[in-house]
C-alpha atoms as a PDB file:
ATOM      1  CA  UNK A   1     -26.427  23.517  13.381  1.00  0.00           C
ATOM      2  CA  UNK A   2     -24.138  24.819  16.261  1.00  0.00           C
ATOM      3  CA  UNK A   3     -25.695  28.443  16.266  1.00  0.00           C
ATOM      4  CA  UNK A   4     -29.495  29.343  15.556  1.00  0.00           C
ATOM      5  CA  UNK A   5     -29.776  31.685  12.343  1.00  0.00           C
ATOM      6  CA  UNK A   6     -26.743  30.398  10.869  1.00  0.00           C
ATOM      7  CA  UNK A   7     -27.354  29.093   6.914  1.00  0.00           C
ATOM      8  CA  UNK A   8     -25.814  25.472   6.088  1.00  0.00           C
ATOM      9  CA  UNK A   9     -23.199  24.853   2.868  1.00  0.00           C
ATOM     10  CA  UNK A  10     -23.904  21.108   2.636  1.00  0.00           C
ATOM     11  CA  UNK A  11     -21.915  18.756   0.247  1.00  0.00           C
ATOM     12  CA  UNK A  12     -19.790  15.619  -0.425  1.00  0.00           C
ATOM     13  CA  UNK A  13     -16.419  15.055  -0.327  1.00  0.00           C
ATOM     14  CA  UNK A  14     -13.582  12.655  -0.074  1.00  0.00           C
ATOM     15  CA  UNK A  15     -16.152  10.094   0.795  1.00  0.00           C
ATOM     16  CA  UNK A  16     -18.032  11.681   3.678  1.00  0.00           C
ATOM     17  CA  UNK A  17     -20.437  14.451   3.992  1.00  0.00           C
ATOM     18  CA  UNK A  18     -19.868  18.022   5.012  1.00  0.00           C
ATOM     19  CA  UNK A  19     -21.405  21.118   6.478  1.00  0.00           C
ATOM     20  CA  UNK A  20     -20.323  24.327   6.889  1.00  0.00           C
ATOM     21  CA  UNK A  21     -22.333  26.661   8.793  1.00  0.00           C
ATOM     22  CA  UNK A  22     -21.778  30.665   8.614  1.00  0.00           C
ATOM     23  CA  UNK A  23     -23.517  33.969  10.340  1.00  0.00           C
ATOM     24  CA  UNK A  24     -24.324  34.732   6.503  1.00  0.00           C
ATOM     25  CA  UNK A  25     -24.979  32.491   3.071  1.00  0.00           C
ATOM     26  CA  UNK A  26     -21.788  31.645   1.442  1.00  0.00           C
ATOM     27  CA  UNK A  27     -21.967  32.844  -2.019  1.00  0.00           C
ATOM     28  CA  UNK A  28     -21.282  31.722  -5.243  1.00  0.00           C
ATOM     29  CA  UNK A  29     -17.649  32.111  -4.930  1.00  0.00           C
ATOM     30  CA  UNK A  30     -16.484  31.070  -2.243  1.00  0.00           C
ATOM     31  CA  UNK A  31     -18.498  27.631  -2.719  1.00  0.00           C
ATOM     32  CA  UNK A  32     -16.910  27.074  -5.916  1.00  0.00           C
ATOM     33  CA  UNK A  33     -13.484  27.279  -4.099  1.00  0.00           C
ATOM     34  CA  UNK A  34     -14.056  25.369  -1.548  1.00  0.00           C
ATOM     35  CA  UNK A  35     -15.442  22.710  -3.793  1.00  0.00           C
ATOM     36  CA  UNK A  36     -12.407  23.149  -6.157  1.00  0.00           C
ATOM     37  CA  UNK A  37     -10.122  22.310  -3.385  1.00  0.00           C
ATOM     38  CA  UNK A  38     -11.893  19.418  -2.021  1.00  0.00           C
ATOM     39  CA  UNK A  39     -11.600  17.628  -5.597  1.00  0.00           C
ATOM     40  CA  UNK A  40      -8.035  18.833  -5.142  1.00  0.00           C
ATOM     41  CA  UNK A  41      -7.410  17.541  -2.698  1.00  0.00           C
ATOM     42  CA  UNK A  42      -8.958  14.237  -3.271  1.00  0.00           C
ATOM     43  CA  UNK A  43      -7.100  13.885  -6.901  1.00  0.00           C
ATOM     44  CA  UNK A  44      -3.971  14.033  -4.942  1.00  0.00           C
ATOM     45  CA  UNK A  45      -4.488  11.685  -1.821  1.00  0.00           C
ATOM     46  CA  UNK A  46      -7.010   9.359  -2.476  1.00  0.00           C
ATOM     47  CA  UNK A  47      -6.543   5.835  -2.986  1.00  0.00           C
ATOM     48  CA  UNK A  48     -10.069   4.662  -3.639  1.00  0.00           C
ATOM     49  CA  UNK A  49      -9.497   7.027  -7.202  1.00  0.00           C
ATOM     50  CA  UNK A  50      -7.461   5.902 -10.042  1.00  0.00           C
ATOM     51  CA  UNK A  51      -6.539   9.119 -11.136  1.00  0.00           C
ATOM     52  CA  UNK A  52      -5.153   9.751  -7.947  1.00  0.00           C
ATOM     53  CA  UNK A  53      -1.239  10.338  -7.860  1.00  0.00           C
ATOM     54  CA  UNK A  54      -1.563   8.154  -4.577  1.00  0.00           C
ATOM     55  CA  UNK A  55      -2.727   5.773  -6.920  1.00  0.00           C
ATOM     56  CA  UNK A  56      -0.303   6.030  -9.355  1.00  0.00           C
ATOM     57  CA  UNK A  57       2.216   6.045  -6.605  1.00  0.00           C
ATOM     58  CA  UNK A  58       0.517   2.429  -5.838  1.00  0.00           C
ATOM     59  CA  UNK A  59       1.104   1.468  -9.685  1.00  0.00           C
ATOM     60  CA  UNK A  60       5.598   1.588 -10.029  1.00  0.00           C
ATOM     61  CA  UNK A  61       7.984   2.978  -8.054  1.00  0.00           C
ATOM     62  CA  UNK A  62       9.850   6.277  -8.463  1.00  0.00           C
ATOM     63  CA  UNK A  63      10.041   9.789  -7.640  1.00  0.00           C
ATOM     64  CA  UNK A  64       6.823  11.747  -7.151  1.00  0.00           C
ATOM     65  CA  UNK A  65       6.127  15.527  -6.580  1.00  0.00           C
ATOM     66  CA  UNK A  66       3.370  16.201  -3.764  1.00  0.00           C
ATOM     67  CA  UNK A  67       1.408  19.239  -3.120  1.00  0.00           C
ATOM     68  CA  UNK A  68       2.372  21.835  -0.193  1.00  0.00           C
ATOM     69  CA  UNK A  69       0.494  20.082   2.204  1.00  0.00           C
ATOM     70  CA  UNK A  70       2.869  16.796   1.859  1.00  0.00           C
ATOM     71  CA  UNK A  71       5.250  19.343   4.432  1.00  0.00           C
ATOM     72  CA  UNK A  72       3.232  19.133   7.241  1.00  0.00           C
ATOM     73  CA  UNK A  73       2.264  15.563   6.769  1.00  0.00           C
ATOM     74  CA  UNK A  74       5.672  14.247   6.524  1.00  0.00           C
ATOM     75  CA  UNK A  75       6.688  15.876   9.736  1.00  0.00           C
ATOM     76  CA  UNK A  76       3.380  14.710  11.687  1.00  0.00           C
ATOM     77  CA  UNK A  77       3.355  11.254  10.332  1.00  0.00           C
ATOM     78  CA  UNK A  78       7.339  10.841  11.140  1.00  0.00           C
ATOM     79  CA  UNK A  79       6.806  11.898  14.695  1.00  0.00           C
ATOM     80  CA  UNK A  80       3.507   9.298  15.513  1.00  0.00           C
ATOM     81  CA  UNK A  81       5.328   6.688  13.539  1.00  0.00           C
ATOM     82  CA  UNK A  82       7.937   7.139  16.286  1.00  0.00           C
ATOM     83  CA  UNK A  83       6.389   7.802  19.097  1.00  0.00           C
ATOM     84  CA  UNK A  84       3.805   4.708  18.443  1.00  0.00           C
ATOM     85  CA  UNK A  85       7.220   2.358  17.534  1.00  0.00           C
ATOM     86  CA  UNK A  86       5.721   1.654  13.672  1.00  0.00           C
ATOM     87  CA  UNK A  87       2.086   1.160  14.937  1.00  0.00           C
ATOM     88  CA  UNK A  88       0.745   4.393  13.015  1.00  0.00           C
ATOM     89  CA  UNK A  89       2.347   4.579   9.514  1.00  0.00           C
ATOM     90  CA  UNK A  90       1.385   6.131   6.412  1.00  0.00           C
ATOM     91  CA  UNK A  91       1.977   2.821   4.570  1.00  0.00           C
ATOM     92  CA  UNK A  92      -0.963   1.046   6.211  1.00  0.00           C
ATOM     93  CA  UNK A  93      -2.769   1.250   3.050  1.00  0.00           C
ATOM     94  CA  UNK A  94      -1.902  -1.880   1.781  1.00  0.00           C
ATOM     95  CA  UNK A  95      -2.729  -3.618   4.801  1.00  0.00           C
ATOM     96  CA  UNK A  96      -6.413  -1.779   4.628  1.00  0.00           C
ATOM     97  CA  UNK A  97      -6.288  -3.404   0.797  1.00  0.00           C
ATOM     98  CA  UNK A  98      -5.461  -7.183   2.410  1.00  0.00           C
ATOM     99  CA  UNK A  99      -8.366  -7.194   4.186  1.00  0.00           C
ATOM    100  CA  UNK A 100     -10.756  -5.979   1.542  1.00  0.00           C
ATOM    101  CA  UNK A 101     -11.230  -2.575   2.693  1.00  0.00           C
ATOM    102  CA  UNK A 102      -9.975  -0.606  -0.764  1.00  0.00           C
ATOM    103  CA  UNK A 103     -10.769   0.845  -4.050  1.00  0.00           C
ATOM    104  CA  UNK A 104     -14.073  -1.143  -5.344  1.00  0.00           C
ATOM    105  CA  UNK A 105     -14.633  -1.869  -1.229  1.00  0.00           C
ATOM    106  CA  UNK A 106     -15.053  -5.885  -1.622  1.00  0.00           C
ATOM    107  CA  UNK A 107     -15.045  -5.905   1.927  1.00  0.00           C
ATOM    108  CA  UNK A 108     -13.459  -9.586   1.677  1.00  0.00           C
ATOM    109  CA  UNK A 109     -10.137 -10.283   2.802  1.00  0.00           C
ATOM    110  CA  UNK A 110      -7.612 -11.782   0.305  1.00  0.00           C
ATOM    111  CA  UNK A 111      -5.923 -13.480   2.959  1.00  0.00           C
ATOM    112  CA  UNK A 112      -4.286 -13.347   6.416  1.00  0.00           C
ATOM    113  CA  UNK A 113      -3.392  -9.382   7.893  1.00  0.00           C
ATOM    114  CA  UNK A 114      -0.126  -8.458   6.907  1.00  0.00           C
ATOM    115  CA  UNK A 115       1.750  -5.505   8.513  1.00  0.00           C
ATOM    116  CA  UNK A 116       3.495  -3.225   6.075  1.00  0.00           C
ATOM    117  CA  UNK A 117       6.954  -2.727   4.941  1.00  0.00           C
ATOM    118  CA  UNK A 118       9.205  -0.378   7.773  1.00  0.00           C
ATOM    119  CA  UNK A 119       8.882   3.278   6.592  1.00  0.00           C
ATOM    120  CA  UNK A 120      12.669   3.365   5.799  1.00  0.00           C
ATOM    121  CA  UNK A 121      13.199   0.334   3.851  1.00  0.00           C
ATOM    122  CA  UNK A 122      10.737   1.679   1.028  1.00  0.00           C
ATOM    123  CA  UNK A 123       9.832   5.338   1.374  1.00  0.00           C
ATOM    124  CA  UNK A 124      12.396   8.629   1.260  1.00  0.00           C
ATOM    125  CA  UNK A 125       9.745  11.510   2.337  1.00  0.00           C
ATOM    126  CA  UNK A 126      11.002  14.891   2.739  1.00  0.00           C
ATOM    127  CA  UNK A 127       8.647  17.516   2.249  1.00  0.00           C
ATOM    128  CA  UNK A 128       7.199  17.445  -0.946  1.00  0.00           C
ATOM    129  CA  UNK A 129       9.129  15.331  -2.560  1.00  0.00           C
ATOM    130  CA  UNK A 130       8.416  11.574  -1.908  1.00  0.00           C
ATOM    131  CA  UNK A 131      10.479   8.466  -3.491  1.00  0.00           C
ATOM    132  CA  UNK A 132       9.358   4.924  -3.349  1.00  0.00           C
ATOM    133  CA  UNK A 133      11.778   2.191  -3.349  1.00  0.00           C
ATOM    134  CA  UNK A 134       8.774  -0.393  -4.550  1.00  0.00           C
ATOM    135  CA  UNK A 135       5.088   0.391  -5.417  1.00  0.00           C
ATOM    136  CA  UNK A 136       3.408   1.746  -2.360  1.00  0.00           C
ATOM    137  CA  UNK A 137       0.001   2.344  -0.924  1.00  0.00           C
ATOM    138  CA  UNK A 138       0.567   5.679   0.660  1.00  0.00           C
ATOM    139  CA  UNK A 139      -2.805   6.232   3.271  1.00  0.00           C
ATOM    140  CA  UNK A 140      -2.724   9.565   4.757  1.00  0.00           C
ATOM    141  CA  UNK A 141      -6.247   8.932   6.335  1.00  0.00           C
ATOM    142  CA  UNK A 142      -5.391   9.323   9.832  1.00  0.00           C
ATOM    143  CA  UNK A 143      -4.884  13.023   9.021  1.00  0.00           C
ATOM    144  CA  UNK A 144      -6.137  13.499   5.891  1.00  0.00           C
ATOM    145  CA  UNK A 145      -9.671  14.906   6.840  1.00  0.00           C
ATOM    146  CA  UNK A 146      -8.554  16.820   9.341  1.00  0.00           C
ATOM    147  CA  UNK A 147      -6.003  18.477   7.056  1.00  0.00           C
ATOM    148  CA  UNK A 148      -8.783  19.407   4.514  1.00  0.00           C
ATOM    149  CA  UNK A 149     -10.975  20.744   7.366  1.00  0.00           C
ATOM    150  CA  UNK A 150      -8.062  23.044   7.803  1.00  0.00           C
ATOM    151  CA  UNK A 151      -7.271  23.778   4.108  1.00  0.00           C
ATOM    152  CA  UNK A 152     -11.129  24.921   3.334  1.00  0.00           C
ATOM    153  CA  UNK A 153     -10.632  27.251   6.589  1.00  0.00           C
ATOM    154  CA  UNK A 154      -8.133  28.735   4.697  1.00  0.00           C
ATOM    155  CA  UNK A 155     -10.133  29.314   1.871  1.00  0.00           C
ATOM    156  CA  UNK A 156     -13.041  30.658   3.221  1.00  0.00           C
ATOM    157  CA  UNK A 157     -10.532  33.239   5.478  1.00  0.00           C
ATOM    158  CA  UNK A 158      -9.235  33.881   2.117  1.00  0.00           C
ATOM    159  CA  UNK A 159     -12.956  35.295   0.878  1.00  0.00           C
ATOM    160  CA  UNK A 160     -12.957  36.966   4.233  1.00  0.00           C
ATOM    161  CA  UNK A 161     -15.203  34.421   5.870  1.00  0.00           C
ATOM    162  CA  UNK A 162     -14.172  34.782   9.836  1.00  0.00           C
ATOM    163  CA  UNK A 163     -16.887  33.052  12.031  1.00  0.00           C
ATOM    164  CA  UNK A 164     -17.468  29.683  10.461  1.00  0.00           C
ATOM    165  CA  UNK A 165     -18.089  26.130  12.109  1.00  0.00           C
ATOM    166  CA  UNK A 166     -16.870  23.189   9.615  1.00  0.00           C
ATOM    167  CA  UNK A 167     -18.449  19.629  10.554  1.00  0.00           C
ATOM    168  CA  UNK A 168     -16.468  16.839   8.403  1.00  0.00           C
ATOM    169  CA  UNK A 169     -18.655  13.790   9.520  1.00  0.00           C
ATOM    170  CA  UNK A 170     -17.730  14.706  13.145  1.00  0.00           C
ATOM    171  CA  UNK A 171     -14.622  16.192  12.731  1.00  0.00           C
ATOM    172  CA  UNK A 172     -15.367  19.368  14.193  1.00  0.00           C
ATOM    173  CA  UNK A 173     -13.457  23.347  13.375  1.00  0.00           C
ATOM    174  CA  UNK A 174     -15.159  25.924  15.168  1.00  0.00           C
ATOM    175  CA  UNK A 175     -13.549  29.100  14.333  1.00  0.00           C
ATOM    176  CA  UNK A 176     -15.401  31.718  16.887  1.00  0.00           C
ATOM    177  CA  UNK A 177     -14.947  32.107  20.792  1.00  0.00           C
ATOM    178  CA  UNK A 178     -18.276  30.985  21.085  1.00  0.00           C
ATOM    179  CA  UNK A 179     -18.347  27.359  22.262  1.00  0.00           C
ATOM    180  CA  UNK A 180     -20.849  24.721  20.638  1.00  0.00           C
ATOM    181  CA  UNK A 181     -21.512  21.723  22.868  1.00  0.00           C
ATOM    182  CA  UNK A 182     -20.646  18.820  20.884  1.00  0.00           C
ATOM    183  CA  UNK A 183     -22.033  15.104  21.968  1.00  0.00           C
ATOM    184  CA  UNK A 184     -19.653  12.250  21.957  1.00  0.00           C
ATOM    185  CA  UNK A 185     -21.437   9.111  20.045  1.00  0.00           C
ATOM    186  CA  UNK A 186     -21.483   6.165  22.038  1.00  0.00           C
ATOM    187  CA  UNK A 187     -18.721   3.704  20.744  1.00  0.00           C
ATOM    188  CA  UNK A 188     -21.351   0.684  20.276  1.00  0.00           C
ATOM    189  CA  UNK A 189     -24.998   2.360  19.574  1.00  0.00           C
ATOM    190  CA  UNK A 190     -24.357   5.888  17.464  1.00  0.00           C
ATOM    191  CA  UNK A 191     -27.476   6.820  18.105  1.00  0.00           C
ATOM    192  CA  UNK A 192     -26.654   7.600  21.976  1.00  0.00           C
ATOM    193  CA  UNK A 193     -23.555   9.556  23.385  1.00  0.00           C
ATOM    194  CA  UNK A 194     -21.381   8.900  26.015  1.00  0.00           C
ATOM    195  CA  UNK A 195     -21.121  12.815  27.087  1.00  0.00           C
ATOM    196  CA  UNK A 196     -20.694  15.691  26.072  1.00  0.00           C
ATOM    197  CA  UNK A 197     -17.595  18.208  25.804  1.00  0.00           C
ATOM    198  CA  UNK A 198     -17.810  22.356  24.720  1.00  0.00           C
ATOM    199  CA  UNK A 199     -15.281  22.988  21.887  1.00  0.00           C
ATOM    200  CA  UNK A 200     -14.558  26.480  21.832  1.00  0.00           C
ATOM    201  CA  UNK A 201     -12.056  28.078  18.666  1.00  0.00           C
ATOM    202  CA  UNK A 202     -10.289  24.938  18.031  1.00  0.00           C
ATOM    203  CA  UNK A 203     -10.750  21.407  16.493  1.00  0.00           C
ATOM    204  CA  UNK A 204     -12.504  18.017  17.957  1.00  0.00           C
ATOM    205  CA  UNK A 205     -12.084  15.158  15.786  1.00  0.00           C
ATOM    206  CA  UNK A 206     -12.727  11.474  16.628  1.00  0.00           C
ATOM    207  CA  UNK A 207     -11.841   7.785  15.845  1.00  0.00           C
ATOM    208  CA  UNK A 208     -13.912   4.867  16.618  1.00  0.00           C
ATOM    209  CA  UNK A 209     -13.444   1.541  15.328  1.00  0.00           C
ATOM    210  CA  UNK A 210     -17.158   1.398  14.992  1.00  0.00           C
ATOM    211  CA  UNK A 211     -16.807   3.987  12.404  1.00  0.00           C
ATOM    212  CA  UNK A 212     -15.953   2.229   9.675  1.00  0.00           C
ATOM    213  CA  UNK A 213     -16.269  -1.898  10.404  1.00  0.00           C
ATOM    214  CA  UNK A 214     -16.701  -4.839   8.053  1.00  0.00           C
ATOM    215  CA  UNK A 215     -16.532  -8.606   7.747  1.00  0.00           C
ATOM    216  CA  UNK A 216     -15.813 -10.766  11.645  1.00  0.00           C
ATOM    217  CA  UNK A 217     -14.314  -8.165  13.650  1.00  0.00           C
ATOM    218  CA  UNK A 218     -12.789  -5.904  10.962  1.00  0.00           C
ATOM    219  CA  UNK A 219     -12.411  -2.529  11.416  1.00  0.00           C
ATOM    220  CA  UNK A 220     -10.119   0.586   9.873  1.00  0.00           C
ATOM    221  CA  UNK A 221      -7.812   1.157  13.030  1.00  0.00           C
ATOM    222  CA  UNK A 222      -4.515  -1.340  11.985  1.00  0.00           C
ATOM    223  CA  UNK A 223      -1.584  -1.781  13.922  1.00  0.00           C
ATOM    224  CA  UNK A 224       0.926  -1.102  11.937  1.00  0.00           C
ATOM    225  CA  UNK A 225       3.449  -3.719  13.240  1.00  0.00           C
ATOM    226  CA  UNK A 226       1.361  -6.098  12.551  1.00  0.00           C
ATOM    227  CA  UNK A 227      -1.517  -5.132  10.366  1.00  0.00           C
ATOM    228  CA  UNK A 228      -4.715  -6.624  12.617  1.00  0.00           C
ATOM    229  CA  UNK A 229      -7.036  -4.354  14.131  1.00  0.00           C
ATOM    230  CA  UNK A 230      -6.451  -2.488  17.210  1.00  0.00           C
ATOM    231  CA  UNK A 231      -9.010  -4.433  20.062  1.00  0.00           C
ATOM    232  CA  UNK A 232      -8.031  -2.866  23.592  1.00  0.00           C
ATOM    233  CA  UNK A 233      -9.402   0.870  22.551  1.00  0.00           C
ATOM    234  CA  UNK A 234     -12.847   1.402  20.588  1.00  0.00           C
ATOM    235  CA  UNK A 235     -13.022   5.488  20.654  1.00  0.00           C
ATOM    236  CA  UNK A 236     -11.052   8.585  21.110  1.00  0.00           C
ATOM    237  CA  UNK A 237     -11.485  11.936  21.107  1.00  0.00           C
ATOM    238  CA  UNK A 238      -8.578  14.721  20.362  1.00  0.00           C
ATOM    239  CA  UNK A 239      -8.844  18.779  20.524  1.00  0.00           C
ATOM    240  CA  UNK A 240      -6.024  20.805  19.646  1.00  0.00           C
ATOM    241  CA  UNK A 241      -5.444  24.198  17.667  1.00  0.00           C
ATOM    242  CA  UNK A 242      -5.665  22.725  14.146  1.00  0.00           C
ATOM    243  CA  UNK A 243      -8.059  19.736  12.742  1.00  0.00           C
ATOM    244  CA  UNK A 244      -5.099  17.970  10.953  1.00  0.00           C
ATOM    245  CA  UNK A 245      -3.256  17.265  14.502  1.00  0.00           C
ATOM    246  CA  UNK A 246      -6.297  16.363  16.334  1.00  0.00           C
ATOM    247  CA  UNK A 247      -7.735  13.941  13.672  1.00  0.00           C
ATOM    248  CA  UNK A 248      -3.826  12.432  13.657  1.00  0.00           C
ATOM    249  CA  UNK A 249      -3.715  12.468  17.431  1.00  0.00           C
ATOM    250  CA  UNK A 250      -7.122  10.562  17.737  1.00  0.00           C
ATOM    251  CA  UNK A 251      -5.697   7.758  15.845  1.00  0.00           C
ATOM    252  CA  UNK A 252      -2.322   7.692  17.656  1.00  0.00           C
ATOM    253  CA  UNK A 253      -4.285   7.677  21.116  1.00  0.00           C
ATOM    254  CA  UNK A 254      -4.944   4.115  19.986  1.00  0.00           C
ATOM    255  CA  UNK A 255      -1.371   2.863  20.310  1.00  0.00           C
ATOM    256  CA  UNK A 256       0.436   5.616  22.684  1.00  0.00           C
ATOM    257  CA  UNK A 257      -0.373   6.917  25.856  1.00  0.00           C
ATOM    258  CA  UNK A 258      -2.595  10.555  26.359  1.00  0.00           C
ATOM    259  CA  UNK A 259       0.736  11.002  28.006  1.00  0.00           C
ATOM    260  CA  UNK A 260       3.052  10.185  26.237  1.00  0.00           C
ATOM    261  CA  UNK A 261       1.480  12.429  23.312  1.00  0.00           C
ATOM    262  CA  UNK A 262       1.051  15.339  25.251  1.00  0.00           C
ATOM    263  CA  UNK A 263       5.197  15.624  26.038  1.00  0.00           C
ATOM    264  CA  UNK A 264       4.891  16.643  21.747  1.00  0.00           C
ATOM    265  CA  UNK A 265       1.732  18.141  21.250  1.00  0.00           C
ATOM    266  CA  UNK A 266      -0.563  20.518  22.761  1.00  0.00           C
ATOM    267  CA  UNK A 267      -3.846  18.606  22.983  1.00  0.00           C
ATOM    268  CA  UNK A 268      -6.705  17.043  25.157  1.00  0.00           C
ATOM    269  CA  UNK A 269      -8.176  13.882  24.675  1.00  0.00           C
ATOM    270  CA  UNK A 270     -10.240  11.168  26.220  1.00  0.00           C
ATOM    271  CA  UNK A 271      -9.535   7.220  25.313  1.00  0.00           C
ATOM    272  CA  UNK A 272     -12.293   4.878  26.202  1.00  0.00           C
ATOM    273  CA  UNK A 273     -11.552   0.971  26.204  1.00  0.00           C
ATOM    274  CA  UNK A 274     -13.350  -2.580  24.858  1.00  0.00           C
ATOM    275  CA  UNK A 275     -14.005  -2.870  29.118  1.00  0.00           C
ATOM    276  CA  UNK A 276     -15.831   0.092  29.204  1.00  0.00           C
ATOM    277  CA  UNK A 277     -13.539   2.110  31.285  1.00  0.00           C
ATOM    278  CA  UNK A 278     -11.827   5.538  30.462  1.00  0.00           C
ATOM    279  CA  UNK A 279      -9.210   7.836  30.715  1.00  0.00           C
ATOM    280  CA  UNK A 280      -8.960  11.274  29.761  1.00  0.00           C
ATOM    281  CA  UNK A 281      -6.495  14.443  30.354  1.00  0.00           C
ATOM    282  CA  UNK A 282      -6.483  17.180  32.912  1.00  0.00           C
ATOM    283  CA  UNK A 283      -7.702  19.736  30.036  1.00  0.00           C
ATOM    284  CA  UNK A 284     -10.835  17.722  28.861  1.00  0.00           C
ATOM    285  CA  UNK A 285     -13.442  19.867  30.076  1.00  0.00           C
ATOM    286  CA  UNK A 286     -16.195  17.159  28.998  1.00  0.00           C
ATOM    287  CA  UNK A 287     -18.673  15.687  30.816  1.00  0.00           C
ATOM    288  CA  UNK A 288     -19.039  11.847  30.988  1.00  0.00           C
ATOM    289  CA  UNK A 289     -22.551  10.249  31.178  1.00  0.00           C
ATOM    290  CA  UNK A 290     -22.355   7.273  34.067  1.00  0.00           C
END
């Protein structure tokens, strides 16, 4: 709980578990909403759901009609897919699927990685309107989370909810000046951390390739040029004004430079590596365990 007194809204959603703590109970309503926009949210974008319009997007090509949201995605995704030269792509999906992490989670791969097709030759993507050339898997998972932290602070601003502290299975929106010291889990034992780092009003989202591993070596981090997961970096950690960009920036820090990133965005981050060293911005006001 990142303040004494505070009173816990606990629940599941989009595969993880969630908290959000508040000065006062949340009541009826505004649980119901936030609920009702997490299944949303999830009937739109996930592609572990049949239902899912990502899903049907996976079934036949065509044209298909996103939510609002698909705006801000475009435009972030286009910029890291850039910036990280195809590396971090919203089509990495089907390379997840290939080796067995995807709906039914066999876990076994059904053959050797394969990267996925460039962005251009198969996807049109403007705004909310999205048009694929051939049956897609569209994986918006390096942002996805982070977006929804975001979206549910909308909601509960829109019940009038100011002072609120959203924990999305560690990534992190603290809406109050008050800063909550926040540990960063150890890459290899998550039962330890590494440090620690105070996130003030802002987001702190991570990605670890410990997080969600499988099989000899397997883990959810893909490059995107080739589809085989990333090995040089094993955690990152991202803050930045909104959870969307730093859940999206702790994924790019696996293929681009801190400083590369921070010529775009306004961010802070630490990167640590598979040798055990680190390297971190200016900004990071954290404190690293030796």
């Amino acid at each position: 709980m990142p303040h004494p007194g505070w009173h816990n809204f606990n629940f599941d959603g989009i595969g993880t578990s969630w908290e959000i703590s508040t000065p006062a109970p949340l009541g009826p309503g505004p649980r119901s909403d936030v609920l009702a926009e997490v299944e949303r949210y999830d009937s739109t974008w996930s592609r572990f759901r049949g239902d899912s319009l990502v899903s049907r997007m996976s079934a036949r090509p065509g044209h298909f009609v996103f939510p609002a949201e698909a705006t801000s995605l475009a435009s972030l995704y286009r910029i890291l897919y850039a910036l990280s030269n195809g590396a971090m792509t919203p089509l990495i999906g089907g390379s997840l699927e290939q080796l067995g992490y995807g709906p039914g989670y066999s876990l076994q791969p059904r053959g050797a990685a394969a990267p996925p097709p460039a962005w251009d030759d198969v996807l049109e993507w403007r705004g909310t309107s999205v048009t694929a050339k051939t049956p897609l898997v569209l994986d918006i998972g390096a942002a996805g989370k982070g977006q929804l932290v975001d979206l549910l602070a909308g909601v509960l601003r829109g019940h009038g909810v100011t002072e609120f502290f959203i924990d999305a299975s560690g990534d992190l929106l603290n809406s109050g000046n008050t800063p909550v010291t926040v540990a960063l889990e150890h890459p290899y034992d998550s039962s330890k951390a590494i440090g620690t780092v105070p996130l003030g009003t802002g987001a702190l989202c991570a990605s670890a390739s410990n997080r969600r591993a499988w099989g000899d070596g397997l883990h959810h981090v893909l490059d995107g040029t080739t589809g085989v997961p990333v090995r040089t970096v094993v955690a990152t950690w991202a803050m930045a004004g909104t959870a969307m960009e730093a859940d999206a920036l702790a994924t790019a820090l696996f293929f681009v430079s801190g400083e590369v990133l921070e010529r775009h965005f306004r961010f802070s981050w630490l990167k640590v590596f598979s040798n055990g060293s680190a390297e971190y911005s200016a900004e990071f006001e954290g404190t690293l365990f030796t």
